[in-house]
C-alpha atoms as a PDB file:
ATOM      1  CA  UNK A   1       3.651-108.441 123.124  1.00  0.00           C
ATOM      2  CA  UNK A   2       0.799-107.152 121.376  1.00  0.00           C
ATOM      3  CA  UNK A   3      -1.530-104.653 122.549  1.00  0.00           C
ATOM      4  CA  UNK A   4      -4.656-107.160 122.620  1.00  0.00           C
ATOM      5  CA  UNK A   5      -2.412-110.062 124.056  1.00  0.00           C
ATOM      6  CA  UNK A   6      -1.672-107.017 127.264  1.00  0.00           C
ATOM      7  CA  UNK A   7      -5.157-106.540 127.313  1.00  0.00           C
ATOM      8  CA  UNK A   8      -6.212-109.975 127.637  1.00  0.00           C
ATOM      9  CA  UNK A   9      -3.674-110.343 130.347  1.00  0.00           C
ATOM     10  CA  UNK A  10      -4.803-107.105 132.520  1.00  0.00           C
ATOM     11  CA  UNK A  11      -8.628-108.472 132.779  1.00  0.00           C
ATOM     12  CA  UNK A  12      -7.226-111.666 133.300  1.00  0.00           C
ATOM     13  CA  UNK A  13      -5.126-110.426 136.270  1.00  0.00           C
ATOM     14  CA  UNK A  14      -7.747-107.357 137.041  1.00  0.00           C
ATOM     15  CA  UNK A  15     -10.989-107.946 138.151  1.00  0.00           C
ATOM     16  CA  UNK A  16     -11.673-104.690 139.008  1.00  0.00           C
ATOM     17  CA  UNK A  17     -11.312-103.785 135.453  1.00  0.00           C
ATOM     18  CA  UNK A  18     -14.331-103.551 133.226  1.00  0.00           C
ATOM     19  CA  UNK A  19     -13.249-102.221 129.966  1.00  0.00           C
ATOM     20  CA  UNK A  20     -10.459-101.214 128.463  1.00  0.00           C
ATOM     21  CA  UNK A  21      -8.677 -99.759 125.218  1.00  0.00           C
ATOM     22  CA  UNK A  22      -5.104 -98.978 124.253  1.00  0.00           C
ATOM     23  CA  UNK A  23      -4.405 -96.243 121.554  1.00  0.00           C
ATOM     24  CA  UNK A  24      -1.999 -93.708 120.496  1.00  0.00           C
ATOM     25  CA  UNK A  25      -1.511 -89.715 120.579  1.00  0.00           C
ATOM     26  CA  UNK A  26      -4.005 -89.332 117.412  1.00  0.00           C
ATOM     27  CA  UNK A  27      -6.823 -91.457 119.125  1.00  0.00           C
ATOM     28  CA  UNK A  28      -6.358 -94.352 116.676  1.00  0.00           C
ATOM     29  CA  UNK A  29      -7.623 -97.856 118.866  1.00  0.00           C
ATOM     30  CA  UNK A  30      -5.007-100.458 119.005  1.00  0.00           C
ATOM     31  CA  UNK A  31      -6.763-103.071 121.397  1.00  0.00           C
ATOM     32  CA  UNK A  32      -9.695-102.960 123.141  1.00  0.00           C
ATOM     33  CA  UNK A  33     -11.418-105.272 125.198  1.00  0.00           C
ATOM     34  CA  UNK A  34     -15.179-104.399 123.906  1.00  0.00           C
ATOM     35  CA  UNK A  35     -16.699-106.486 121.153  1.00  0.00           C
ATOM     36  CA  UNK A  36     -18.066-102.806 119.246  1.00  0.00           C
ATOM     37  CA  UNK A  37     -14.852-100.983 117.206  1.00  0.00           C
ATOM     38  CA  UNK A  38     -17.651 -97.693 117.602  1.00  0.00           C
ATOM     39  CA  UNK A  39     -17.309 -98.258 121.588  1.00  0.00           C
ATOM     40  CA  UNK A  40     -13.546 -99.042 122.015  1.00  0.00           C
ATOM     41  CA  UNK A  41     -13.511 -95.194 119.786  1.00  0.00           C
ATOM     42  CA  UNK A  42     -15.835 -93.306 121.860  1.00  0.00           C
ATOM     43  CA  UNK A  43     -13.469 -94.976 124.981  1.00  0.00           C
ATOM     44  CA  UNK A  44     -10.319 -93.561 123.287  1.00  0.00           C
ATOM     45  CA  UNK A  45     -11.834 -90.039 122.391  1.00  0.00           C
ATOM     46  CA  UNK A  46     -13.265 -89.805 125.928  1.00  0.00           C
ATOM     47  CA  UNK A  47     -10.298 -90.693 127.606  1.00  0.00           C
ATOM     48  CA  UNK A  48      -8.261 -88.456 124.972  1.00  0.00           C
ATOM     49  CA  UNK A  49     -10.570 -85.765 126.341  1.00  0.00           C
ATOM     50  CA  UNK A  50     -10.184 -86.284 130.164  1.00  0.00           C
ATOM     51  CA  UNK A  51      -6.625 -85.954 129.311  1.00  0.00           C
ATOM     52  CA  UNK A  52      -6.551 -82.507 127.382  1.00  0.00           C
ATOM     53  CA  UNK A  53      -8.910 -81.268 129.874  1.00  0.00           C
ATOM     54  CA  UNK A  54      -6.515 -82.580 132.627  1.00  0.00           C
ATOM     55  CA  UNK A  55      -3.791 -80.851 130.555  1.00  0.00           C
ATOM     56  CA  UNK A  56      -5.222 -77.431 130.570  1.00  0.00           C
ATOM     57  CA  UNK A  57      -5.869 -77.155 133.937  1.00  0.00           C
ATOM     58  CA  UNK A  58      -2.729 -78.561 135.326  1.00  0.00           C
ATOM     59  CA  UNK A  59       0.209 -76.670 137.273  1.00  0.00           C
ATOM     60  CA  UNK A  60       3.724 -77.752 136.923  1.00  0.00           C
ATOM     61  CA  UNK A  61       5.787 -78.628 133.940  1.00  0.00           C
ATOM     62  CA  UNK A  62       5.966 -82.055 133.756  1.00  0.00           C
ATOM     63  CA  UNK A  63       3.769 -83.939 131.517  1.00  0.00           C
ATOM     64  CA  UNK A  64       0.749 -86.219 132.740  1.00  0.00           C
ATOM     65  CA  UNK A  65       1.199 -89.578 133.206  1.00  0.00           C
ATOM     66  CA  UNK A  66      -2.103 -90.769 134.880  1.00  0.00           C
ATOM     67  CA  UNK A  67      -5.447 -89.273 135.636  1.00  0.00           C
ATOM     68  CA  UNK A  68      -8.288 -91.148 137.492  1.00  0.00           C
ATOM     69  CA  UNK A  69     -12.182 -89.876 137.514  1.00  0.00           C
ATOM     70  CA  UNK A  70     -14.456 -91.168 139.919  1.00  0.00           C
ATOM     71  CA  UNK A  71     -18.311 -90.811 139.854  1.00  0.00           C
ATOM     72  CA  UNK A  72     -20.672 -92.774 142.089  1.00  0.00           C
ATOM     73  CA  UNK A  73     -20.755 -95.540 139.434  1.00  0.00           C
ATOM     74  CA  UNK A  74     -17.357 -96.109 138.544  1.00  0.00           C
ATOM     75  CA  UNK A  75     -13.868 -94.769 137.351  1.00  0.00           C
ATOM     76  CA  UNK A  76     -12.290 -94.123 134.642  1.00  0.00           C
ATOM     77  CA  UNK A  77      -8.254 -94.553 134.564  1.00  0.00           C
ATOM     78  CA  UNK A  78      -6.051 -93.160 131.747  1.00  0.00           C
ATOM     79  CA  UNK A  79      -2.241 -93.664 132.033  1.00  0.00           C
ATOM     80  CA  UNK A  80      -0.159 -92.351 129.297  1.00  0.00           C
ATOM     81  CA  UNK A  81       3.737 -92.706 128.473  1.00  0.00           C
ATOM     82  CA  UNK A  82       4.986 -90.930 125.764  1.00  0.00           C
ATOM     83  CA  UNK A  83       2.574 -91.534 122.670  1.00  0.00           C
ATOM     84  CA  UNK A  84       0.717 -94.944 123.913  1.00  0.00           C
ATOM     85  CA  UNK A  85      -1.916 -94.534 125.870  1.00  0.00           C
ATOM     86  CA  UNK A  86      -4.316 -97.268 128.020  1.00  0.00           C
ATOM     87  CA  UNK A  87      -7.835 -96.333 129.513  1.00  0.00           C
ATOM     88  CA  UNK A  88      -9.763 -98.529 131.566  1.00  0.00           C
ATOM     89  CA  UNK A  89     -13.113 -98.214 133.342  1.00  0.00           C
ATOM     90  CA  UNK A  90     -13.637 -99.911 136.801  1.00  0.00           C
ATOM     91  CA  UNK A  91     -17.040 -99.993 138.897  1.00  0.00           C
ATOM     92  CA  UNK A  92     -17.237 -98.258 141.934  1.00  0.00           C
ATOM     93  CA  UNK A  93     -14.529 -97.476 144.544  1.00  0.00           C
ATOM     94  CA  UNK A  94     -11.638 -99.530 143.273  1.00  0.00           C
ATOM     95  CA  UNK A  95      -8.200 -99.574 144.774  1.00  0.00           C
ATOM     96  CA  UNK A  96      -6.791 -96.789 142.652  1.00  0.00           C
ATOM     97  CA  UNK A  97      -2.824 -97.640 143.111  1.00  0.00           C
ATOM     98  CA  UNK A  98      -3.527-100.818 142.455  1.00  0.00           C
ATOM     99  CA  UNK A  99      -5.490-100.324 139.083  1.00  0.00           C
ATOM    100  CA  UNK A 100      -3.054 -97.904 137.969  1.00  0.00           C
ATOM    101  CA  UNK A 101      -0.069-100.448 138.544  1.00  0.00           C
ATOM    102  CA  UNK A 102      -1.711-103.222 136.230  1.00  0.00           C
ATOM    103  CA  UNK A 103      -2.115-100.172 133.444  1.00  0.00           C
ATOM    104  CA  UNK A 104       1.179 -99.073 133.852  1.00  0.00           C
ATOM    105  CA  UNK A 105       2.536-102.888 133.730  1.00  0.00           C
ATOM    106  CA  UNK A 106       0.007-103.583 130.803  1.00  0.00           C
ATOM    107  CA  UNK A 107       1.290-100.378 129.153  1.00  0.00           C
ATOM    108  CA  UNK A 108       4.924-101.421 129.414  1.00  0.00           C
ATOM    109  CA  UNK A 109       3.818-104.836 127.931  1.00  0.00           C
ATOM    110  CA  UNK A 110       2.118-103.009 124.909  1.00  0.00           C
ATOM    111  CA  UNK A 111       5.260-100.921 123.901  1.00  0.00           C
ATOM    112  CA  UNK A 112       8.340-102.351 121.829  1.00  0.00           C
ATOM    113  CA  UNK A 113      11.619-102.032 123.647  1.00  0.00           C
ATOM    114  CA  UNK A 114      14.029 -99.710 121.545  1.00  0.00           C
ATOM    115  CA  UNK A 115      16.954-101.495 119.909  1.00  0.00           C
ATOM    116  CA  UNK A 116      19.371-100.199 121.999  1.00  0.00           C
ATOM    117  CA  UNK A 117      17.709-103.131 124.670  1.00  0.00           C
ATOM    118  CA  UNK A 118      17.444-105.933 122.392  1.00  0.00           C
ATOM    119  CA  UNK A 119      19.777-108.403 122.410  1.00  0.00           C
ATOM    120  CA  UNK A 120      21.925-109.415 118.910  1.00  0.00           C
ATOM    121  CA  UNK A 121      21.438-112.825 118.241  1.00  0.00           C
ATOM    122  CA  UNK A 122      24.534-114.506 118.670  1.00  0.00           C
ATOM    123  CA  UNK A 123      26.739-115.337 115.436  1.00  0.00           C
ATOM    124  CA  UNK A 124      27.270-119.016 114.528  1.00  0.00           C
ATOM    125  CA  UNK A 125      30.258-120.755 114.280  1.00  0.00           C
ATOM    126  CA  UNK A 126      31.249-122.249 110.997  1.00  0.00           C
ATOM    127  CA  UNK A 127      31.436-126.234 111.432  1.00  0.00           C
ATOM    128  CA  UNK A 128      35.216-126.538 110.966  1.00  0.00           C
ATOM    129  CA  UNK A 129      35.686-124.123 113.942  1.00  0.00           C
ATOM    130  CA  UNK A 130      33.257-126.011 115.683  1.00  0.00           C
ATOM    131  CA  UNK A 131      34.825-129.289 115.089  1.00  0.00           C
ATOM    132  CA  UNK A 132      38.421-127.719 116.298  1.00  0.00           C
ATOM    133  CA  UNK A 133      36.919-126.321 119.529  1.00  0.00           C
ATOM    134  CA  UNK A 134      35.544-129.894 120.729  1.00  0.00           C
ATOM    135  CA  UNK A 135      38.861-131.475 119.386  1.00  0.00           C
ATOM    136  CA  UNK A 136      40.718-128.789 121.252  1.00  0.00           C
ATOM    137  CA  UNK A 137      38.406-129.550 124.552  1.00  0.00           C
ATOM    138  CA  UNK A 138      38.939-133.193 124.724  1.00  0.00           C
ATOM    139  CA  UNK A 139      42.871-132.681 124.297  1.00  0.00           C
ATOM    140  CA  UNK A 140      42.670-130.331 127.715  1.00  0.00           C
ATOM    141  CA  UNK A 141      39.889-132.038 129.423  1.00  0.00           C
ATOM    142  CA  UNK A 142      40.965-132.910 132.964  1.00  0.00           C
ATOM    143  CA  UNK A 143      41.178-136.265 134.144  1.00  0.00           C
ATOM    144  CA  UNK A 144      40.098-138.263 137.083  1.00  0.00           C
ATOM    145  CA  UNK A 145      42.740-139.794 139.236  1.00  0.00           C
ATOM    146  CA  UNK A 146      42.824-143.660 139.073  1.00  0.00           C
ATOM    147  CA  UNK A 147      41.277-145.366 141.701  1.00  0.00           C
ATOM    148  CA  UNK A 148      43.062-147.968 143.483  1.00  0.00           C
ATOM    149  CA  UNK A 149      42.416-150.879 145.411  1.00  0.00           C
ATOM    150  CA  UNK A 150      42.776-151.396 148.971  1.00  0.00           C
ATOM    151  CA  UNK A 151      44.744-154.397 149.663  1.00  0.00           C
ATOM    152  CA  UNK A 152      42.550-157.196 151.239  1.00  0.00           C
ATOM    153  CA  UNK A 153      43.039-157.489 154.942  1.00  0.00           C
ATOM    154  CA  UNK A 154      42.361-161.381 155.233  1.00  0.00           C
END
Protein backbone atom coordinates (compact mmCIF):
# COMPACT_ATOMS: atom_id res chain seq x y z
CA UNK A 1 0.00 0.00 0.00
CA UNK A 2 1.04 3.39 -0.53
CA UNK A 3 1.89 5.83 1.99
CA UNK A 4 -1.17 8.26 1.11
CA UNK A 5 -3.59 5.20 0.61
CA UNK A 6 -2.31 4.35 4.83
CA UNK A 7 -2.97 7.74 5.48
CA UNK A 8 -6.30 7.96 4.12
CA UNK A 9 -7.11 4.82 5.97
CA UNK A 10 -5.75 6.03 9.60
CA UNK A 11 -8.15 9.32 9.53
CA UNK A 12 -10.64 7.21 8.19
CA UNK A 13 -10.35 4.76 11.14
CA UNK A 14 -8.93 7.69 13.64
CA UNK A 15 -10.90 10.37 14.63
CA UNK A 16 -8.78 11.48 17.10
CA UNK A 17 -6.27 12.18 14.49
CA UNK A 18 -5.94 15.63 13.03
CA UNK A 19 -3.00 15.66 10.81
CA UNK A 20 -0.63 13.58 9.75
CA UNK A 21 2.61 12.97 7.53
CA UNK A 22 4.78 9.97 6.73
CA UNK A 23 8.52 10.52 5.75
CA UNK A 24 11.84 9.01 5.88
CA UNK A 25 15.28 9.34 7.94
CA UNK A 26 16.32 12.55 5.70
CA UNK A 27 12.92 14.37 6.37
CA UNK A 28 11.77 13.93 2.76
CA UNK A 29 7.46 13.89 2.97
CA UNK A 30 6.00 10.84 1.48
CA UNK A 31 2.19 11.40 2.38
CA UNK A 32 0.60 13.78 4.23
CA UNK A 33 -2.80 14.45 4.99
CA UNK A 34 -2.59 18.50 4.73
CA UNK A 35 -3.51 20.18 1.48
CA UNK A 36 0.04 22.69 1.88
CA UNK A 37 3.46 20.51 0.73
CA UNK A 38 5.19 23.74 3.04
CA UNK A 39 2.98 22.34 6.12
CA UNK A 40 3.25 18.51 5.68
CA UNK A 41 7.50 19.80 5.74
CA UNK A 42 7.43 21.89 8.72
CA UNK A 43 5.29 18.55 10.28
CA UNK A 44 8.19 16.26 9.22
CA UNK A 45 11.10 18.63 10.42
CA UNK A 46 9.23 19.19 13.71
CA UNK A 47 8.60 15.79 14.37
CA UNK A 48 12.29 14.95 13.05
CA UNK A 49 13.22 17.36 15.84
CA UNK A 50 11.13 15.96 18.79
CA UNK A 51 12.86 12.86 17.85
CA UNK A 52 16.65 13.96 17.96
CA UNK A 53 15.83 15.85 20.97
CA UNK A 54 14.17 12.65 22.39
CA UNK A 55 17.39 10.92 21.22
CA UNK A 56 19.81 12.97 23.13
CA UNK A 57 18.29 12.83 26.21
CA UNK A 58 17.41 9.23 26.35
CA UNK A 59 18.96 6.36 28.66
CA UNK A 60 19.26 2.89 27.44
CA UNK A 61 20.53 1.47 24.23
CA UNK A 62 17.80 0.64 22.30
CA UNK A 63 16.61 2.88 19.66
CA UNK A 64 13.24 4.99 19.86
CA UNK A 65 10.36 3.76 18.50
CA UNK A 66 7.61 6.25 19.67
CA UNK A 67 7.51 9.54 21.43
CA UNK A 68 4.24 11.41 22.36
CA UNK A 69 4.13 15.36 23.44
CA UNK A 70 1.27 16.67 25.08
CA UNK A 71 0.45 20.42 25.61
CA UNK A 72 -2.93 21.72 26.77
CA UNK A 73 -4.03 21.87 23.10
CA UNK A 74 -3.09 18.74 21.69
CA UNK A 75 -0.38 15.99 20.98
CA UNK A 76 1.89 15.28 18.83
CA UNK A 77 2.76 11.38 18.12
CA UNK A 78 5.88 10.26 16.19
CA UNK A 79 6.46 6.47 15.77
CA UNK A 80 9.45 5.42 13.89
CA UNK A 81 10.69 1.85 12.59
CA UNK A 82 13.80 1.68 11.05
CA UNK A 83 14.01 4.59 8.36
CA UNK A 84 10.03 5.35 7.88
CA UNK A 85 8.69 7.47 10.04
CA UNK A 86 4.69 8.67 10.73
CA UNK A 87 3.74 11.84 12.86
CA UNK A 88 0.38 12.72 13.69
CA UNK A 89 -1.17 15.54 15.72
CA UNK A 90 -4.35 14.86 17.86
CA UNK A 91 -6.40 17.56 19.97
CA UNK A 92 -6.41 17.38 23.47
CA UNK A 93 -6.16 14.34 25.81
CA UNK A 94 -6.43 11.48 23.37
CA UNK A 95 -6.14 7.85 24.26
CA UNK A 96 -2.41 7.59 23.72
CA UNK A 97 -2.16 3.54 23.26
CA UNK A 98 -4.72 3.72 21.15
CA UNK A 99 -3.33 6.49 18.73
CA UNK A 100 -0.07 4.94 18.76
CA UNK A 101 -1.57 1.45 17.63
CA UNK A 102 -3.30 3.00 14.42
CA UNK A 103 0.41 4.68 13.64
CA UNK A 104 2.12 1.68 14.20
CA UNK A 105 -0.60 -0.36 12.00
CA UNK A 106 -0.58 2.60 9.42
CA UNK A 107 3.24 2.44 9.51
CA UNK A 108 3.33 -1.29 8.82
CA UNK A 109 0.84 -0.58 5.92
CA UNK A 110 3.25 2.14 4.46
CA UNK A 111 6.40 -0.18 4.33
CA UNK A 112 7.08 -2.89 1.51
CA UNK A 113 7.48 -6.37 2.87
CA UNK A 114 11.11 -7.68 2.01
CA UNK A 115 11.24 -10.43 -0.61
CA UNK A 116 12.08 -12.96 1.58
CA UNK A 117 7.90 -12.62 2.54
CA UNK A 118 6.54 -12.40 -0.81
CA UNK A 119 5.16 -15.12 -2.30
CA UNK A 120 6.57 -16.52 -6.04
CA UNK A 121 3.89 -16.60 -8.30
CA UNK A 122 3.21 -19.98 -9.12
CA UNK A 123 4.67 -21.47 -12.53
CA UNK A 124 2.17 -22.50 -15.25
CA UNK A 125 1.72 -25.64 -16.66
CA UNK A 126 2.29 -26.09 -20.33
CA UNK A 127 -1.18 -27.19 -22.02
CA UNK A 128 -0.10 -30.73 -22.97
CA UNK A 129 0.68 -31.39 -19.25
CA UNK A 130 -2.42 -29.89 -18.47
CA UNK A 131 -4.42 -31.91 -20.82
CA UNK A 132 -2.60 -35.29 -19.36
CA UNK A 133 -3.37 -34.36 -15.73
CA UNK A 134 -7.32 -34.07 -16.39
CA UNK A 135 -7.03 -37.22 -18.69
CA UNK A 136 -5.10 -38.88 -15.93
CA UNK A 137 -7.95 -37.64 -13.26
CA UNK A 138 -10.91 -38.93 -15.03
CA UNK A 139 -9.12 -42.45 -15.55
CA UNK A 140 -8.80 -42.60 -11.41
CA UNK A 141 -11.84 -40.73 -10.53
CA UNK A 142 -13.89 -42.78 -8.07
CA UNK A 143 -17.17 -43.95 -8.80
CA UNK A 144 -20.52 -44.04 -7.19
CA UNK A 145 -22.01 -47.38 -6.42
CA UNK A 146 -25.14 -48.21 -8.54
CA UNK A 147 -28.24 -47.73 -7.01
CA UNK A 148 -30.71 -50.38 -7.00
CA UNK A 149 -34.22 -50.83 -6.78
CA UNK A 150 -36.20 -52.13 -4.04
CA UNK A 151 -38.44 -54.78 -5.19
CA UNK A 152 -42.16 -53.65 -5.04
CA UNK A 153 -43.97 -55.06 -2.09
CA UNK A 154 -47.56 -55.29 -3.75
Amino acid sequence: MDAQQALADLTEISSQIQAAVVFDDTGKVAASTLGDSARADELAQAAGGLLSAAEAVKTGGSALTQLEVATGEGSVFVVRDDKTVIAATTGSNPTAGLVFYDLKSALRNVKPKPAAETKPAAAKKPAAAKKTASAAKKKTAARKPATRKKPDAS
